[in-house]
Protein backbone atom coordinates (compact mmCIF):
# COMPACT_ATOMS: atom_id res chain seq x y z
CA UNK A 1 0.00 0.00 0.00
CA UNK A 2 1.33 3.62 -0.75
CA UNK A 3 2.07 5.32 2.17
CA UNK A 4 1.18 8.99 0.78
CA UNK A 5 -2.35 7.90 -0.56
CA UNK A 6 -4.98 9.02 2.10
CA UNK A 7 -7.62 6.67 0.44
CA UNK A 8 -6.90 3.23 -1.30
CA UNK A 9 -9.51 1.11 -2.60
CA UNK A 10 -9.68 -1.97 -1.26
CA UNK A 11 -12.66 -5.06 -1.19
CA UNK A 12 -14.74 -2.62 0.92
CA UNK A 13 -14.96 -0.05 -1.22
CA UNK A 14 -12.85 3.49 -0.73
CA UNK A 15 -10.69 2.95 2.77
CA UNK A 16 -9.02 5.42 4.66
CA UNK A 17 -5.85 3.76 6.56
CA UNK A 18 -5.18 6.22 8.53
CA UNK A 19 -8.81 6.97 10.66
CA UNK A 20 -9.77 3.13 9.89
CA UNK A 21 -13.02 4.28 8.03
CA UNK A 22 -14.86 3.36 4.40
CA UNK A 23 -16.69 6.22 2.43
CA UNK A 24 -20.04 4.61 0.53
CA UNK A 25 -18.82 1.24 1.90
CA UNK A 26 -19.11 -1.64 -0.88
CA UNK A 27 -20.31 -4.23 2.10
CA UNK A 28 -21.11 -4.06 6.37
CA UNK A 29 -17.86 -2.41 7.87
CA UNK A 30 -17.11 -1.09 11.16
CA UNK A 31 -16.93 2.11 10.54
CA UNK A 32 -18.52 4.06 7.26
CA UNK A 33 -18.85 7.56 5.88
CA UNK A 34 -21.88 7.62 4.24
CA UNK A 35 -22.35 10.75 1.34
CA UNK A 36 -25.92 9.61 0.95
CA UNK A 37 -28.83 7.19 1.04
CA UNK A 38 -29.04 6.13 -2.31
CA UNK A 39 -28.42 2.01 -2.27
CA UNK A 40 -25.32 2.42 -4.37
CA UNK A 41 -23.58 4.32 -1.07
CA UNK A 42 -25.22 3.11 1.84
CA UNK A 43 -25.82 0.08 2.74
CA UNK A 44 -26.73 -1.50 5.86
CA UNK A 45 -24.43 -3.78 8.52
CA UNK A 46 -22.32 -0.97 9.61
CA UNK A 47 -21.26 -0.62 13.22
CA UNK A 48 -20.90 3.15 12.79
CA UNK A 49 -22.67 5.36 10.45
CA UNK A 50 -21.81 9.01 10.00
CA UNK A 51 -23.60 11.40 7.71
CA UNK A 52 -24.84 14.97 7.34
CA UNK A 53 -27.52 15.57 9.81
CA UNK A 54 -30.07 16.63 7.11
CA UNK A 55 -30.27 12.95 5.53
CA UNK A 56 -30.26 10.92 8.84
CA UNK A 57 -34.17 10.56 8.52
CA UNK A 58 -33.74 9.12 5.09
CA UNK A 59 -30.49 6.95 5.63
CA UNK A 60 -32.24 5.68 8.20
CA UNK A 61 -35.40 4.44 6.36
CA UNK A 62 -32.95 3.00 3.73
CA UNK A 63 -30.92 1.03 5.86
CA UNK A 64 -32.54 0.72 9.08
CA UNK A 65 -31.71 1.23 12.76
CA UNK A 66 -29.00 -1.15 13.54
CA UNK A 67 -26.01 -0.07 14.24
CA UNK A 68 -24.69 3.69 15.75
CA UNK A 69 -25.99 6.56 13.62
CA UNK A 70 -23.69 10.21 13.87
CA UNK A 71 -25.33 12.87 12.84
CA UNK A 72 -22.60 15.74 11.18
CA UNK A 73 -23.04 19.34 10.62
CA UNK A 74 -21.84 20.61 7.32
CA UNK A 75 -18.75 22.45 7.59
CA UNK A 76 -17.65 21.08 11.04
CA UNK A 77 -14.49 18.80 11.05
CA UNK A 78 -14.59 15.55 13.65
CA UNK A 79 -11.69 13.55 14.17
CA UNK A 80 -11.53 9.74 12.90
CA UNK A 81 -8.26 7.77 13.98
CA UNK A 82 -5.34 10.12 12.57
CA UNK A 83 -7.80 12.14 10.27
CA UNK A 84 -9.67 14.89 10.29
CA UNK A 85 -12.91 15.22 8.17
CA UNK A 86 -15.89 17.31 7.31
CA UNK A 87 -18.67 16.87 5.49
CA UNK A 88 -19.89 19.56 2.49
CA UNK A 89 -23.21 20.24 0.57
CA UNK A 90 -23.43 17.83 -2.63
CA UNK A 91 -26.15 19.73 -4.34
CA UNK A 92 -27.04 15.77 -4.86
CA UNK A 93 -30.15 14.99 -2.07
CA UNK A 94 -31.39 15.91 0.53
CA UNK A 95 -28.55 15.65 3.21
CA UNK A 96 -25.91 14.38 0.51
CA UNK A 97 -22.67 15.54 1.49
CA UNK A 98 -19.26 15.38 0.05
CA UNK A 99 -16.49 14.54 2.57
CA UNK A 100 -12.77 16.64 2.74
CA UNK A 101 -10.14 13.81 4.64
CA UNK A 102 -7.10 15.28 6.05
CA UNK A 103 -4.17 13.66 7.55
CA UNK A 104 -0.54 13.96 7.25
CA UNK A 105 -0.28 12.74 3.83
CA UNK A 106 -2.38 15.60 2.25
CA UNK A 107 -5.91 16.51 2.30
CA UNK A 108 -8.17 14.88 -0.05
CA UNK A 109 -11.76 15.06 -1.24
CA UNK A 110 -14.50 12.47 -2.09
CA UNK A 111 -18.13 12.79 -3.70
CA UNK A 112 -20.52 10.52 -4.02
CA UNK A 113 -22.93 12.03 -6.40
CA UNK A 114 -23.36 15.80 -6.86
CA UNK A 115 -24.74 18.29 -8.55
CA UNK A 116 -24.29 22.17 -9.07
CA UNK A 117 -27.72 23.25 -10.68
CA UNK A 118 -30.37 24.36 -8.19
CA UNK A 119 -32.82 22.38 -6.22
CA UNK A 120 -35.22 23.59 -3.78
CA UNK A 121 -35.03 20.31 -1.92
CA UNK A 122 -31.04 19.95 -0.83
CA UNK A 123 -27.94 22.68 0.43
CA UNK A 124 -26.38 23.48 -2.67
CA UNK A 125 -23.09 22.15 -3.76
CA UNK A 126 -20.40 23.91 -1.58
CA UNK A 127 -16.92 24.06 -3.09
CA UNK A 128 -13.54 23.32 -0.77
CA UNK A 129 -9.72 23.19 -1.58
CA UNK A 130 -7.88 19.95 -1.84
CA UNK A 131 -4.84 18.16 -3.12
CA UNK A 132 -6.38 15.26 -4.55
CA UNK A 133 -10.50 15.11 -5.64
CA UNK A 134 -12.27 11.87 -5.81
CA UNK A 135 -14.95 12.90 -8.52
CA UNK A 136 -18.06 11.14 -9.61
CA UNK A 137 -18.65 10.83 -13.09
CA UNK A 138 -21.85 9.57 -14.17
CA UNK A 139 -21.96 11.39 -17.10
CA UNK A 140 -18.67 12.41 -18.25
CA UNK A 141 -19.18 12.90 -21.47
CA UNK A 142 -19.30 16.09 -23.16
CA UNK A 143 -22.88 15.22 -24.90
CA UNK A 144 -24.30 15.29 -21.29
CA UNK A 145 -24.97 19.42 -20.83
CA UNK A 146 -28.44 19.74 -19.01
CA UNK A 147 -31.15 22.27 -20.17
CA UNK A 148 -32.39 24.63 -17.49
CA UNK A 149 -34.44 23.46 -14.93
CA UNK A 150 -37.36 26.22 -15.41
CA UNK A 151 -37.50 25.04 -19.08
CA UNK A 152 -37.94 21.31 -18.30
CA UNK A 153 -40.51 21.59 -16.12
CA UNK A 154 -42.29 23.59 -18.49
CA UNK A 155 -42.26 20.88 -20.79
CA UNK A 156 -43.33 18.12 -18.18
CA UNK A 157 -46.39 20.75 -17.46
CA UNK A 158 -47.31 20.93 -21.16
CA UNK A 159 -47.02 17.19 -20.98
CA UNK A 160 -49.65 16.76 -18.56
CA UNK A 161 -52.19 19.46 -19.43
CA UNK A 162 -51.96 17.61 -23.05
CA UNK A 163 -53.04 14.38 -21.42
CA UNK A 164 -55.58 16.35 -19.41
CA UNK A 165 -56.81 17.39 -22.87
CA UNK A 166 -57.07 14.07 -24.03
CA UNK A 167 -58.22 12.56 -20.49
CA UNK A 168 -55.32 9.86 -20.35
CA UNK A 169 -53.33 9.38 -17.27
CA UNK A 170 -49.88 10.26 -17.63
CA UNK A 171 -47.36 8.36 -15.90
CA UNK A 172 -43.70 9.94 -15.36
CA UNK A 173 -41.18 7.44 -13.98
CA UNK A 174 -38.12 8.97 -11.72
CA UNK A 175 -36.13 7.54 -8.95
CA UNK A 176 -38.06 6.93 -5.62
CA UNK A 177 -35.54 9.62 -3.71
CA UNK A 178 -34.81 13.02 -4.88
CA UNK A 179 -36.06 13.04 -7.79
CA UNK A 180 -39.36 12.53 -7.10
CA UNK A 181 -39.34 14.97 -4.42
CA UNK A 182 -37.14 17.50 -6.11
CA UNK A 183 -40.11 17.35 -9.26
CA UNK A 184 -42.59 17.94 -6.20
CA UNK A 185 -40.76 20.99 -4.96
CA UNK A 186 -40.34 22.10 -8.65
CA UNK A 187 -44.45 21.94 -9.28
CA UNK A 188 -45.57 22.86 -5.52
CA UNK A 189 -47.94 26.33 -6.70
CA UNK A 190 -48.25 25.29 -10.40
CA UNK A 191 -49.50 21.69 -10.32
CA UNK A 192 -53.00 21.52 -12.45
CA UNK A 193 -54.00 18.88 -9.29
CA UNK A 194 -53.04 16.11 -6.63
CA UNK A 195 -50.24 14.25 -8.10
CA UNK A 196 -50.31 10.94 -7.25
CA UNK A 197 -47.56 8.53 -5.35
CA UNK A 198 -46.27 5.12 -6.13
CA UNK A 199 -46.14 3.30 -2.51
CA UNK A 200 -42.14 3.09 -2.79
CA UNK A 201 -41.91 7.22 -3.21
CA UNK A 202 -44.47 7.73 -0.22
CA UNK A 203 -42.79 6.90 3.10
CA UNK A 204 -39.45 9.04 1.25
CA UNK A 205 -41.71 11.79 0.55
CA UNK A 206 -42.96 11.87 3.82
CA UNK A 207 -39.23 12.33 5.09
CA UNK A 208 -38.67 15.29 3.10
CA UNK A 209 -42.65 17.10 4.36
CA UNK A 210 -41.20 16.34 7.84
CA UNK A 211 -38.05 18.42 7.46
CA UNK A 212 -39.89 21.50 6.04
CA UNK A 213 -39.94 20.98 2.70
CA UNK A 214 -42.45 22.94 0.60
CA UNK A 215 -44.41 20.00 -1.48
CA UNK A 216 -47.21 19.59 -4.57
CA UNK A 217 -49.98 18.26 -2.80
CA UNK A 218 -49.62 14.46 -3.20
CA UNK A 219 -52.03 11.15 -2.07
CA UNK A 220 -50.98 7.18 -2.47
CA UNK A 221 -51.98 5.59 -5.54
CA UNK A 222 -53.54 2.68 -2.92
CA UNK A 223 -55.95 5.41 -1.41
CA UNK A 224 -57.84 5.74 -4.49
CA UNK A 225 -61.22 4.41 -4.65
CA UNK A 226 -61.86 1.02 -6.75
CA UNK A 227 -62.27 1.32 -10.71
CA UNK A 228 -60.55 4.89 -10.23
CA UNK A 229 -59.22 5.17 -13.78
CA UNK A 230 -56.63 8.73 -12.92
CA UNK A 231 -57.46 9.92 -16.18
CA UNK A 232 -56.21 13.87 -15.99
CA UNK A 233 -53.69 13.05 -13.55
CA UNK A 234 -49.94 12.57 -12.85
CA UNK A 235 -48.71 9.49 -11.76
CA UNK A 236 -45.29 9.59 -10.07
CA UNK A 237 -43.65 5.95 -10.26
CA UNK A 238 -39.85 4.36 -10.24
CA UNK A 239 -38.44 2.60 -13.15
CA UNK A 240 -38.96 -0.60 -11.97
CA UNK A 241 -42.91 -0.63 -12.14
CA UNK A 242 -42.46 0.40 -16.09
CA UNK A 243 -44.69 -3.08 -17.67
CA UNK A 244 -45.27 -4.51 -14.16
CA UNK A 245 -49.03 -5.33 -12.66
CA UNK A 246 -49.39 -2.04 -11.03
CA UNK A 247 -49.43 -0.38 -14.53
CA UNK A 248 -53.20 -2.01 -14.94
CA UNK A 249 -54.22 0.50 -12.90
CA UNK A 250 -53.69 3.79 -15.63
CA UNK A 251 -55.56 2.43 -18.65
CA UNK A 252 -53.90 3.97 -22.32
CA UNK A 253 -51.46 6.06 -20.06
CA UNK A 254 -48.64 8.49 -21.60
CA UNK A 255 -45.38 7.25 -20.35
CA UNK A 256 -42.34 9.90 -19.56
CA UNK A 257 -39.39 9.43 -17.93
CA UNK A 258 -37.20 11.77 -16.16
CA UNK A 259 -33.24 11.62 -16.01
CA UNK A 260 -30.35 12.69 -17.78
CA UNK A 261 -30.18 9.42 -19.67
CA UNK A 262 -33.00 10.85 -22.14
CA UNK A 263 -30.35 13.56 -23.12
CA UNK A 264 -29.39 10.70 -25.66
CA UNK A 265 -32.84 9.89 -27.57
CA UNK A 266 -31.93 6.12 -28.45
CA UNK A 267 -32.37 5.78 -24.40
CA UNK A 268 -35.85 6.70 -24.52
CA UNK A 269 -36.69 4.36 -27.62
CA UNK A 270 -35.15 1.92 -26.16
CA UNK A 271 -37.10 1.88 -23.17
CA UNK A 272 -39.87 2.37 -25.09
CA UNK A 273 -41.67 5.80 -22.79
CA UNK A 274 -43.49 8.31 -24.90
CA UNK A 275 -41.92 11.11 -23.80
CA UNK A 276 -38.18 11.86 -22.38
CA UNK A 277 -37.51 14.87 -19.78
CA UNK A 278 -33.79 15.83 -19.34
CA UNK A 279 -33.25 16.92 -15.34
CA UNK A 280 -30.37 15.13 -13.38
CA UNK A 281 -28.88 14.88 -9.91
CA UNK A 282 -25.74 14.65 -10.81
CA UNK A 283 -23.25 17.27 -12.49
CA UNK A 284 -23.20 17.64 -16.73
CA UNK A 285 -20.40 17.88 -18.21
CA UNK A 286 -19.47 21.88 -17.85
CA UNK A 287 -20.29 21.18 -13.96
CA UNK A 288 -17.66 18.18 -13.53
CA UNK A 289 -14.85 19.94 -15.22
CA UNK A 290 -16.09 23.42 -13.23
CA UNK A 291 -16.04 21.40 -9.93
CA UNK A 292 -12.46 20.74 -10.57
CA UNK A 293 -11.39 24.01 -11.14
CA UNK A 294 -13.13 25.19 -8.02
CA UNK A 295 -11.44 22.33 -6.03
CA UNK A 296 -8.07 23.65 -6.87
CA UNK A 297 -6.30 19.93 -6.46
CA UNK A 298 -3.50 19.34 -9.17
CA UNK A 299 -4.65 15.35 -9.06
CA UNK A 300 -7.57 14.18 -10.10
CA UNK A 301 -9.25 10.84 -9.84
CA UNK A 302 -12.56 9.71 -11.45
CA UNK A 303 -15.09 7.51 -9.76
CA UNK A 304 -18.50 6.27 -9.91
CA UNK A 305 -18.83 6.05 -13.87
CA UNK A 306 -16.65 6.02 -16.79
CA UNK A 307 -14.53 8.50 -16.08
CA UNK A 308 -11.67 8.35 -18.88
CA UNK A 309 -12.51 10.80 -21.06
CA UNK A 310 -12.97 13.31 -18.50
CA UNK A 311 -9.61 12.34 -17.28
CA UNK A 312 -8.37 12.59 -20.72
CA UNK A 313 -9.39 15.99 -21.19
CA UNK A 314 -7.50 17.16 -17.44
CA UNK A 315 -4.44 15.79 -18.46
CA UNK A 316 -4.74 17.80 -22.04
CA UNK A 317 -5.39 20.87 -19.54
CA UNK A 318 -2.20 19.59 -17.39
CA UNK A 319 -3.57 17.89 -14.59
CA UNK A 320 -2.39 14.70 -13.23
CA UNK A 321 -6.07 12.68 -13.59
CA UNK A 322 -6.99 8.92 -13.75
CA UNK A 323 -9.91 6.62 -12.89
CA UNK A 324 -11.01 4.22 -10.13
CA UNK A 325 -13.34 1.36 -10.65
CA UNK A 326 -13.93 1.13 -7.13
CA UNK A 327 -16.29 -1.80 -8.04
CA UNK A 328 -13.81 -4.44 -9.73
CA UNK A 329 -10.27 -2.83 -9.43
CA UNK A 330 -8.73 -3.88 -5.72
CA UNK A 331 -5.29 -2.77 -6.57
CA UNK A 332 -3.51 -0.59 -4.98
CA UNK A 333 -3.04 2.89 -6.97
CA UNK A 334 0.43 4.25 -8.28
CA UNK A 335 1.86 6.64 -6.61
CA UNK A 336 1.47 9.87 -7.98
């Protein structure tokens, strides 16, 4: 193991040597950093859990109760082992937090996801200086450059006042957490009606009311009466119940789908929805390669996504960049 890397990957995921911790463990660990509670960073078995205060209530829910939960301020360093390390705004989720590791080898910085446009649900992103940043890069591609968010919603409005029009329900698929709710933020004051909930968003949703959050009015998709056939409304579901069962319910529905996927139309043939919306959680292109400058570290390493031709494009610009599979590759880095 190189003895000036602060973080090495290793079969649990990203480990820190030197304050015995994993960030967005791969598997139950003693001790985990957690960035936020979507299933591809936390995961449950830990001893110790600590996150950003705002997205305890939802870590929680994801991965239950067991084990000791630490709530963290944003912005306030706490000691782990030989490290100090503080957790920053992501932009990503509500309570998703990027984490800033410093020991005597340097100081380094990790994301999990984030994102820099804005979103009434979640702190914004929040910038910090490093040596080395750990950057996600879920769509690291220059194609990937996301309309504004005023415009998109616009067109998911239009959307459902033309199914109104035509009395069909329309049915928009987006993940169960933060999307969902950031949409509900988005159309809170401007919604044509109720919007209704598959049961998986509900109990997530309910998080977010109970910290404040402003909210389109919203009611279960099980509270409506028998032979109720939701045709002027908007039906919020995840991915997964595209062609399952529960899709009996919404009789010749218009199917959308919101992500930055459908910036790439072949993804929404593919999947076959009627209509493709363009809003993501995480950053575009112009945001990734902005987030580095902003960082100010000289090395950058790309994680969470195929990250080469972002790291291709650094070293053209003279960084020192490469990427991680922190899924399949358990070697230990080169030094830089």
């Amino acid at each position: 193991m190189a003895s000036n890397h602060v973080l090495v990957p290793d079969a649990g995921g990203l480990y820190c040597p030197a304050g015995d911790f994993w960030i967005d463990p791969l598997r139950a660990v003693p001790r985990a950093v957690v960035t936020h509670a979507h299933a591809d960073h936390a995961r449950s078995g830990a001893g110790q859990y600590f996150s950003a205060r705002e997205g305890l209530p939802v870590l929680t829910h994801r991965v239950g109760t067991t084990g000791e939960f630490n709530p963290v301020e944003y912005g306030e360093p706490f000691r782990l082992g030989q490290t100090r390390v503080t957790l920053f705004p992501a932009g990503h989720i509500l309570g998703s937090a990027t984490v800033r590791v410093e020991s005597e080898h340097g100081t380094w910085g990790v994301s999990g996801d984030f994102k820099r446009a804005p979103d009434p649900t979640c702190t914004p992103f929040q910038p910090f200086t490093c040596d080395v940043w750990l950057s996600e890069c879920t769509f690291g591609l220059p194609v990937y450059r996301w309309p504004p968010t005023e415009q998109v919603v616009g067109e998911i409005l239009d959307w459902w006042h033309g199914c109104i029009e035509a009395k069909r329900p329309a049915v928009l698929f987006c993940y169960a957490l933060g999307k969902a709710q950031r949409l509900l933020a988005e159309l809170a004051g401007r919604a044509p009606g109720p919007i209704w909930l598959h049961g998986a968003m509900q109990p997530l949703t309910d998080c977010y009311r109970e910290q404040g959050l402003v909210l389109a009015d919203t009611r279960p998709v099980s509270a409506a009466a028998k032979g109720y056939r939701f045709g002027q409304d908007l039906i919020l579901a995840p991915p997964s119940a595209a062609g399952s069962p529960w899709m009996r319910r919404f009789p010749k529905h218009s199917s959308g789908f919101i992500s930055g996927w459908m910036r790439i139309r072949g993804h929404r043939r593919r999947r076959g929805y009627d209509r493709g919306f363009v809003l993501s959680d995480h950053a575009d292109w112009p945001g990734l390669i902005d987030t580095v400058a902003d960082m100010q570290a000289q090395r950058v390493i790309t994680i969470h996504g195929n990250g080469e031709a972002l790291a291709g494009f650094l070293r053209e610009q003279g960084l020192q960049a490469e990427s991680w599979n922190l899924r399949t590759s358990l070697q230990t880095p080169s030094s830089p």
